[in-house]
Protein backbone atom coordinates (compact mmCIF):
# COMPACT_ATOMS: atom_id res chain seq x y z
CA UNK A 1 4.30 -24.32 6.59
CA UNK A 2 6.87 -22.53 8.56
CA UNK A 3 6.39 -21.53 11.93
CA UNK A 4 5.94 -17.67 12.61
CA UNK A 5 8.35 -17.59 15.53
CA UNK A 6 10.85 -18.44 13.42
CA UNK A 7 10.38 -15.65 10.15
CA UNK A 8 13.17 -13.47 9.43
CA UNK A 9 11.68 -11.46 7.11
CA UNK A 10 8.29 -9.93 6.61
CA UNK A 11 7.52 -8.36 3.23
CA UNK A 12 4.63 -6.14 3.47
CA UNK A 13 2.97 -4.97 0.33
CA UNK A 14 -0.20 -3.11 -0.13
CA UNK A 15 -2.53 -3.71 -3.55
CA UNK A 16 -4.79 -1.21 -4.64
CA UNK A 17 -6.00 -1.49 -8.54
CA UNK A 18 -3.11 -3.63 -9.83
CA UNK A 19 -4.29 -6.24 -11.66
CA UNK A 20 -1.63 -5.68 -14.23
CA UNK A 21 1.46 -6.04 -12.00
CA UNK A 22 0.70 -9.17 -9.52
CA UNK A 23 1.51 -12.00 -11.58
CA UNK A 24 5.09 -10.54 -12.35
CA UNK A 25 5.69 -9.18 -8.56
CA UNK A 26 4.59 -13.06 -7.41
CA UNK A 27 7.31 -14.47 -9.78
CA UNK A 28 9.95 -11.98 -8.88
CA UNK A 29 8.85 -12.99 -5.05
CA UNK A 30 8.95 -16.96 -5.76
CA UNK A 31 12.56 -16.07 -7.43
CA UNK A 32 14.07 -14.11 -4.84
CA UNK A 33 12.68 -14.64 -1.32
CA UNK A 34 11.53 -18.29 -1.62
CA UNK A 35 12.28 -20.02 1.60
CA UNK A 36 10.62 -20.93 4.51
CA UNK A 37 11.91 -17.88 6.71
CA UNK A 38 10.04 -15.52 5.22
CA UNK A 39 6.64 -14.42 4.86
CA UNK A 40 4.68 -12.45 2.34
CA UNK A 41 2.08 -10.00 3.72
CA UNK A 42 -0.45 -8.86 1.00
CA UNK A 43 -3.00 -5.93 2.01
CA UNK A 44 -5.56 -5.65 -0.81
CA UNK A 45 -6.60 -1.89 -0.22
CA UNK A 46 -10.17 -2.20 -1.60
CA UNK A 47 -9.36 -3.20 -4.99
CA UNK A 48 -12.22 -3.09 -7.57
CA UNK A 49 -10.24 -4.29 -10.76
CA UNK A 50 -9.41 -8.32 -10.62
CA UNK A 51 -6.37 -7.57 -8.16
CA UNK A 52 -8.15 -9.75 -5.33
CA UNK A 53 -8.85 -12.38 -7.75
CA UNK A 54 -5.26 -12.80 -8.84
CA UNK A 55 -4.02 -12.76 -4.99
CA UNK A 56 -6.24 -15.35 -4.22
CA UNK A 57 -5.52 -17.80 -7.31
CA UNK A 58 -1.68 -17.37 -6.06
CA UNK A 59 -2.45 -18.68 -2.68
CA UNK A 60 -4.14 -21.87 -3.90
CA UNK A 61 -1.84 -23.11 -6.39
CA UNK A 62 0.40 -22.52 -2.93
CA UNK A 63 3.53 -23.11 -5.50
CA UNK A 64 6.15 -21.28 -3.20
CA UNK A 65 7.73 -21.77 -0.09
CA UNK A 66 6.97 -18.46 1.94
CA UNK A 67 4.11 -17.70 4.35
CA UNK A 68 1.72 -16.47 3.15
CA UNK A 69 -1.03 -13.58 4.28
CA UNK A 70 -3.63 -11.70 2.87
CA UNK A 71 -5.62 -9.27 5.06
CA UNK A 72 -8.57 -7.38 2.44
CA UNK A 73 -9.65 -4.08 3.48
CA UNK A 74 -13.46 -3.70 2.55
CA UNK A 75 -12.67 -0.06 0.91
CA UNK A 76 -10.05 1.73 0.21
CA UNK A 77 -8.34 3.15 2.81
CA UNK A 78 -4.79 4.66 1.56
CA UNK A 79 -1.48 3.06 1.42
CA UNK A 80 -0.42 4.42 5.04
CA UNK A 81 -3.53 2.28 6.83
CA UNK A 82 -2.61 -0.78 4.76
CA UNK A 83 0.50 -0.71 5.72
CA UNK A 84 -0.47 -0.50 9.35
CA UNK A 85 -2.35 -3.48 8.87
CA UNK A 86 0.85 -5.58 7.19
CA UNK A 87 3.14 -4.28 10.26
CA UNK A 88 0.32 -5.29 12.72
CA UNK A 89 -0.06 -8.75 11.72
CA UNK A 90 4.03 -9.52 11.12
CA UNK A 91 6.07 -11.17 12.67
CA UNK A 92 9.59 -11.09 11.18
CA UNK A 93 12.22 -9.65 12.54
CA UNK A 94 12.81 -7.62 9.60
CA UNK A 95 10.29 -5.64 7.66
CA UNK A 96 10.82 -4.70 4.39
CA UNK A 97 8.27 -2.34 2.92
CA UNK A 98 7.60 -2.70 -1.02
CA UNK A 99 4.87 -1.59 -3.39
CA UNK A 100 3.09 -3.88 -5.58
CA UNK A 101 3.54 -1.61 -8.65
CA UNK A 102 7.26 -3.01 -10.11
CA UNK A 103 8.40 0.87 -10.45
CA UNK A 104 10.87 -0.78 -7.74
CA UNK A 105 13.26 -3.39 -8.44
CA UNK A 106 12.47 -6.75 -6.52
CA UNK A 107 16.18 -7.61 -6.91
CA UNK A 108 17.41 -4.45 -5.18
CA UNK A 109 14.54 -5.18 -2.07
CA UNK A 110 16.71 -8.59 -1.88
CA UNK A 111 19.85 -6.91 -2.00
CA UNK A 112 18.85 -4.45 0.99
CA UNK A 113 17.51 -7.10 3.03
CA UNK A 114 21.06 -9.32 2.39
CA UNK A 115 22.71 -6.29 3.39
CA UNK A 116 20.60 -5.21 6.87
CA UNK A 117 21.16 -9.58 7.45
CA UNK A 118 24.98 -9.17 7.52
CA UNK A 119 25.25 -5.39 9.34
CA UNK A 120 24.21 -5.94 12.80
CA UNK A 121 24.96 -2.10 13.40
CA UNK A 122 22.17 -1.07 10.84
CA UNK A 123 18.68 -0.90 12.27
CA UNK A 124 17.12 1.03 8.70
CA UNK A 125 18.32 1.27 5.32
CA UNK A 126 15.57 3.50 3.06
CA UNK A 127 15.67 2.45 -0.81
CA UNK A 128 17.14 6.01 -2.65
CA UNK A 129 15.85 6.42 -6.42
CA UNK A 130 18.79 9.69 -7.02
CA UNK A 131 21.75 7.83 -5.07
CA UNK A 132 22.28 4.54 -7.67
CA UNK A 133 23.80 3.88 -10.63
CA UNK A 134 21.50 1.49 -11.59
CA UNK A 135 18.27 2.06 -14.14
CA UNK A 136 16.03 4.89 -14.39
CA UNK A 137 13.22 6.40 -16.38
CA UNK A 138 11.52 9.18 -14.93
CA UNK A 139 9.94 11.57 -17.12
CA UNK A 140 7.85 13.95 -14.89
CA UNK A 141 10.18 16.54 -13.72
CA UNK A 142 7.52 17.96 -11.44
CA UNK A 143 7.00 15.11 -9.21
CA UNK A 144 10.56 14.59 -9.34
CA UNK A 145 11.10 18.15 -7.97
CA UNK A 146 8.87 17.89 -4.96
CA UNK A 147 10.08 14.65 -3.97
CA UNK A 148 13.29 16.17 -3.70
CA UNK A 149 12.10 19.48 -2.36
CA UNK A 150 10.18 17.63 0.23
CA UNK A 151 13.62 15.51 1.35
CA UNK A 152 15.36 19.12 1.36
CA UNK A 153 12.71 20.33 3.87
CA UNK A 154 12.75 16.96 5.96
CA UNK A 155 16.34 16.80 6.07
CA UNK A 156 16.75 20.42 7.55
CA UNK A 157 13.82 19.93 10.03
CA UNK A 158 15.12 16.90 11.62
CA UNK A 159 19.37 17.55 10.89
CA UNK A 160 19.21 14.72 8.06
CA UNK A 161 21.25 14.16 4.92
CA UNK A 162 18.91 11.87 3.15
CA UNK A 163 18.27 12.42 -0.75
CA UNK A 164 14.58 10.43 -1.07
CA UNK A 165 12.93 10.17 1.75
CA UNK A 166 9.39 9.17 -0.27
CA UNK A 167 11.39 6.00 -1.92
CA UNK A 168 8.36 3.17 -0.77
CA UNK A 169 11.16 0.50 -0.54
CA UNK A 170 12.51 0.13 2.96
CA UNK A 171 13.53 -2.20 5.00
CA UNK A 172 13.24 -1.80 9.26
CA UNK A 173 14.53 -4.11 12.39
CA UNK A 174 11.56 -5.49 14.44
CA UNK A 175 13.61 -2.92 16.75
CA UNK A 176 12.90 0.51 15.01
CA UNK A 177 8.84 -0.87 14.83
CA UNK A 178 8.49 -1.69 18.49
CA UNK A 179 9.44 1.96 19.25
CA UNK A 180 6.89 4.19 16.86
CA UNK A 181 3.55 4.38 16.61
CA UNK A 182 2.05 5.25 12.93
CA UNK A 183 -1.19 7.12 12.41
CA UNK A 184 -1.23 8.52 9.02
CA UNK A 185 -3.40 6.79 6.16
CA UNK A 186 -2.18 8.34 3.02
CA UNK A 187 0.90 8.57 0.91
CA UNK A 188 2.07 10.99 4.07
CA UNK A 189 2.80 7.58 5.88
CA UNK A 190 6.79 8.33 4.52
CA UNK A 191 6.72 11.35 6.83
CA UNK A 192 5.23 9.69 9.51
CA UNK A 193 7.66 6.95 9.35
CA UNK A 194 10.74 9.06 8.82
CA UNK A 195 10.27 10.96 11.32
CA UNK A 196 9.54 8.74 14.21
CA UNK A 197 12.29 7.00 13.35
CA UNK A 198 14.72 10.03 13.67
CA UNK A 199 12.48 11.00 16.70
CA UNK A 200 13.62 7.63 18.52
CA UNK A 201 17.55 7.73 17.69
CA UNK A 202 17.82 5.39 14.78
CA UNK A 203 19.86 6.29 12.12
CA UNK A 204 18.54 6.37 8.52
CA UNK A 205 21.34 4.09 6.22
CA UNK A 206 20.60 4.80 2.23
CA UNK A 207 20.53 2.31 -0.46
CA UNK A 208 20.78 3.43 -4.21
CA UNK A 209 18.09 1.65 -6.10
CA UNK A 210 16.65 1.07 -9.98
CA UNK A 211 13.30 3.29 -10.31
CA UNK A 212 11.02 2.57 -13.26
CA UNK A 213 8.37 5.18 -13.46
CA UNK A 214 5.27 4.22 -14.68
CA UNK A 215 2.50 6.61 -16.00
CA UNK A 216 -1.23 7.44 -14.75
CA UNK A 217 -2.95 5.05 -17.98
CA UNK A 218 -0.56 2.62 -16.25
CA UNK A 219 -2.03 3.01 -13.03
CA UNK A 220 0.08 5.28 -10.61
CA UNK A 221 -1.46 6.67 -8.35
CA UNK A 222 0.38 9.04 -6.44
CA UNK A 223 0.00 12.85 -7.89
CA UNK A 224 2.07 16.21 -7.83
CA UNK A 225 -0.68 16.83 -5.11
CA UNK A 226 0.11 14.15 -2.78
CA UNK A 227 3.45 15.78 -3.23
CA UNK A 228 2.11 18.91 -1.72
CA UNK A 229 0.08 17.73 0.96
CA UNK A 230 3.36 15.85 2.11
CA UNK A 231 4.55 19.34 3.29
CA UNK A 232 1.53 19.41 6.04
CA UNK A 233 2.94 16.31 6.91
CA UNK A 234 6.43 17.94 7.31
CA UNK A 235 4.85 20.80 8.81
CA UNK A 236 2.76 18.80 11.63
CA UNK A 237 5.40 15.75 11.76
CA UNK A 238 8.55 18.56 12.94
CA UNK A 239 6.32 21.21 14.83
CA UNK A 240 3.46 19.39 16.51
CA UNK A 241 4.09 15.88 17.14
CA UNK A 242 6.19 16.98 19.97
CA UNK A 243 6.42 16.76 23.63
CA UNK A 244 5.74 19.26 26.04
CA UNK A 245 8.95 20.49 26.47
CA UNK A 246 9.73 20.43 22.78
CA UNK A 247 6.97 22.85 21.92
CA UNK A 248 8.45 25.12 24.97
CA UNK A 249 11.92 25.21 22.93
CA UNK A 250 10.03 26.44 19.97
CA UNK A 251 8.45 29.11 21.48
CA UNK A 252 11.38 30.32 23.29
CA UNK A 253 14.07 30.11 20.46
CA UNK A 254 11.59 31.54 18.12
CA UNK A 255 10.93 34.76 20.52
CA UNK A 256 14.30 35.11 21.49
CA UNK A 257 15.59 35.26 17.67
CA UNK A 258 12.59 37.14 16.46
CA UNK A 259 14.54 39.57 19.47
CA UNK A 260 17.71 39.15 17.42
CA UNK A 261 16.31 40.07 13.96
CA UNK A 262 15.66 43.47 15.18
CA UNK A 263 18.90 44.56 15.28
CA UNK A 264 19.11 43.86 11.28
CA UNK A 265 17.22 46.25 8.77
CA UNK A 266 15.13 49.64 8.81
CA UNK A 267 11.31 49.59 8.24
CA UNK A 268 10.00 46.74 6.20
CA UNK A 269 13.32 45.24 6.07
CA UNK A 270 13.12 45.52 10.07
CA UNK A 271 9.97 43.47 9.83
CA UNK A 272 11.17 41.35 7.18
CA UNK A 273 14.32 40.12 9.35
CA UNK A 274 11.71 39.29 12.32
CA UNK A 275 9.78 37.23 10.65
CA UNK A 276 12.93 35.19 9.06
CA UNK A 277 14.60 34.90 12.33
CA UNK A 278 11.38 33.74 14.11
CA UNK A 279 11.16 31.17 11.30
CA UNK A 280 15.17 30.07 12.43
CA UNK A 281 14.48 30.20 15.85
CA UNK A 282 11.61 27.40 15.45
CA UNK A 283 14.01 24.98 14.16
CA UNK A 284 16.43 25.89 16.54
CA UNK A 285 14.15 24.94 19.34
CA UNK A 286 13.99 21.74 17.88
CA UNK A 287 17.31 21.03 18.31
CA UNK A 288 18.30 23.03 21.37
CA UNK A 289 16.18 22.56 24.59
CA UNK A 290 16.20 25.20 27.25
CA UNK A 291 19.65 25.45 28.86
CA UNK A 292 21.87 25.68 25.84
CA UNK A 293 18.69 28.28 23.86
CA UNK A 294 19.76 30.07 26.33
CA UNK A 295 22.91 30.21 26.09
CA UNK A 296 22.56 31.30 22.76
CA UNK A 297 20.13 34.16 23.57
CA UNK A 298 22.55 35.39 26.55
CA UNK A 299 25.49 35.35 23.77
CA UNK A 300 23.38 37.29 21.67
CA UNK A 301 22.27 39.84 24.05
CA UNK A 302 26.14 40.31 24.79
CA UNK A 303 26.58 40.87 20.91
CA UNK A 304 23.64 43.68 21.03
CA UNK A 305 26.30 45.78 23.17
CA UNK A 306 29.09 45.58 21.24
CA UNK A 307 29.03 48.14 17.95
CA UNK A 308 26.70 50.87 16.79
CA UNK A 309 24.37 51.11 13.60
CA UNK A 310 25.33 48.41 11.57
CA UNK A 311 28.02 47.15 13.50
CA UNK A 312 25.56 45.96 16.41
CA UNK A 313 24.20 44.16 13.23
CA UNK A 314 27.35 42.65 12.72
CA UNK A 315 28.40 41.57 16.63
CA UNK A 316 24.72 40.01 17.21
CA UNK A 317 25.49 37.77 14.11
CA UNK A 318 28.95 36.86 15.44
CA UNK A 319 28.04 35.98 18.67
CA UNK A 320 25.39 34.08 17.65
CA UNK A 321 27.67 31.74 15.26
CA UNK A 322 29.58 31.62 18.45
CA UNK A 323 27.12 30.18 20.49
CA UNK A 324 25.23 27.76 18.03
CA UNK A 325 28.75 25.97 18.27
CA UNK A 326 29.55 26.28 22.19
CA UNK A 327 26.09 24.60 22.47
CA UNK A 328 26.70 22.38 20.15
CA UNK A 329 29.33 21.10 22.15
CA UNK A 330 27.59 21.05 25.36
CA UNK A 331 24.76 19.07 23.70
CA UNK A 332 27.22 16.37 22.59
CA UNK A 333 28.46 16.18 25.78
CA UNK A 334 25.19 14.81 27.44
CA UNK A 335 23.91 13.42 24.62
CA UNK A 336 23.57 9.72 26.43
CA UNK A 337 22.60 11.90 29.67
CA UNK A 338 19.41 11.75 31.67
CA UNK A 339 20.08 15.80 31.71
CA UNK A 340 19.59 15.39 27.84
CA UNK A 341 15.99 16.77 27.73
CA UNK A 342 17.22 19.86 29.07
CA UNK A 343 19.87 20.45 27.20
């Protein structure tokens, strides 16, 4: 049995209701991660079909070379509290994340965690179903659409470029886990995740993968409406999980560029321009602190004097441009500062 201060790799995968998947996800384990470096953490979720049964006849014929856990949760519980459970109990200094339904590629899970073993740079590399070349069948265009909605939304709330951030495959240093602190039980546990991780300075590598999408007679779980309840998640992940003085920012950008859209329109379009400007000055506040929001609203309180009618229009807009990238700049420049939090 190997000795838990020396695992590389923890593989965490939560079970709920797949009785029809574990044999061939234990084979494709045994055939890819066999060694005595890793170890396989199984969280049966409250599983009423013969899932736990299955689990446990794997563990006594004990024909692989992996450690091997399971933890059983007496009901279920959600996929984000299972995997709580998995990263509680590892002890590898890599985690790799992976569902227990096959609509994920084994192979490619061993292919990300070769890759994040030979990169000492990269911290986090999320599994991407729309980035690959490899295999995919996917033939619900709606669930499709708000995955990639939701990644549109993420990635403009927290300045990201990722194309899937709902992919369950990832794989995370012992690193990136020591620094965040999940609390959400459902499928919303890919917000959670993403977010603290972007929160804490990592960066976010992508890694095209296979997807095989199964259907609900096959037992998937996840639903268009899980989809939908991911954009609370977005919502309370980007403007309430915040510090103090984030929260501030918001309120201040958002006041002082609700200020700014009433130089644009006439009657309802007045009002229309308010609201849309308050909306860009929340994310704004996100990314700007106090000194340099201000610096923004000074350059476009300069603008408001410059021009009549809709030429005032015009100047606030250009000054603003102007000073989105002049505090840019000064951002950058004390990035790695203890002044950061101000700027």
């Amino acid at each position: 049995m190997p000795q838990e201060n020396k695992i590389q790799l923890s593989i965490i995968i939560p079970v709920f209701n797949e009785e029809n998947f574990l044999n061939k996800l234990f084979n494709e384990l045994t055939q890819y991660f066999n060694n005595k470096d890793t170890e396989v953490i199984i969280i049966d979720d409250g599983s009423t079909d013969s899932s736990n049964k299955i689990i446990n006849k794997f563990k006594e014929d004990n024909q692989y070379k992996f450690y091997f856990k399971v933890f059983k949760l007496d009901k279920n519980s959600g996929k984000g509290k299972a995997l709580q459970v998995g990263i509680n109990n590892s002890k590898g200094k890599f985690v790799l994340l992976q569902d227990a339904d096959l609509e994920l590629d084994t192979k490619d899970s061993h292919e990300m965690y070769q890759f994040i073993l030979n990169n000492s740079d990269i911290k986090c590399i999320f599994g991407s179903r729309y980035l690959s070349g490899k295999l995919k069948k996917n033939n619900y265009f709606f669930n499709n659409l708000i995955g990639k909605f939701n990644s549109l939304i993420f990635n403009i709330f927290f300045a990201q470029s990722l194309s899937d951030v709902h992919c369950g495959l990832k794989i995370l240093h012992r690193d990136v886990l020591n620094r965040i602190n999940l609390s959400v039980n459902d499928f919303g546990i890919e917000i959670d995740l993403a977010s603290q991780i972007v929160r804490n300075n990592f960066f976010i590598y992508e890694f095209g993968v296979s997807y095989y999408f199964r259907t609900k007679s096959e037992g998937k779980k996840i639903t268009w409406i899980d989809g939908i309840k991911s954009f609370y998640y977005l919502i309370k992940a980007r403007f309430f999980d915040n510090n103090f003085s984030t929260n501030i920012s918001i309120l201040y950008s958002a006041l002082y560029m609700a200020l700014a859209g009433s130089y644009f329109g006439m009657g309802l379009g007045n009002i229309l321009f308010i609201i849309i400007f308050f909306i860009i000055g929340t994310v704004l506040g996100i990314h700007f602190k106090i000194f340099t929001s201000s610096i923004i609203f000074l350059f476009i309180y300069i603008g408001s004097f410059f021009g009549k009618g809709n030429g005032t229009s015009l100047s606030v807009l250009i000054f603003f441009i102007i000073s989105i990238f002049i505090s840019r700049k000064i951002k950058k420049h004390f990035i790695n500062s203890k002044l950061n939090s101000i700027f």
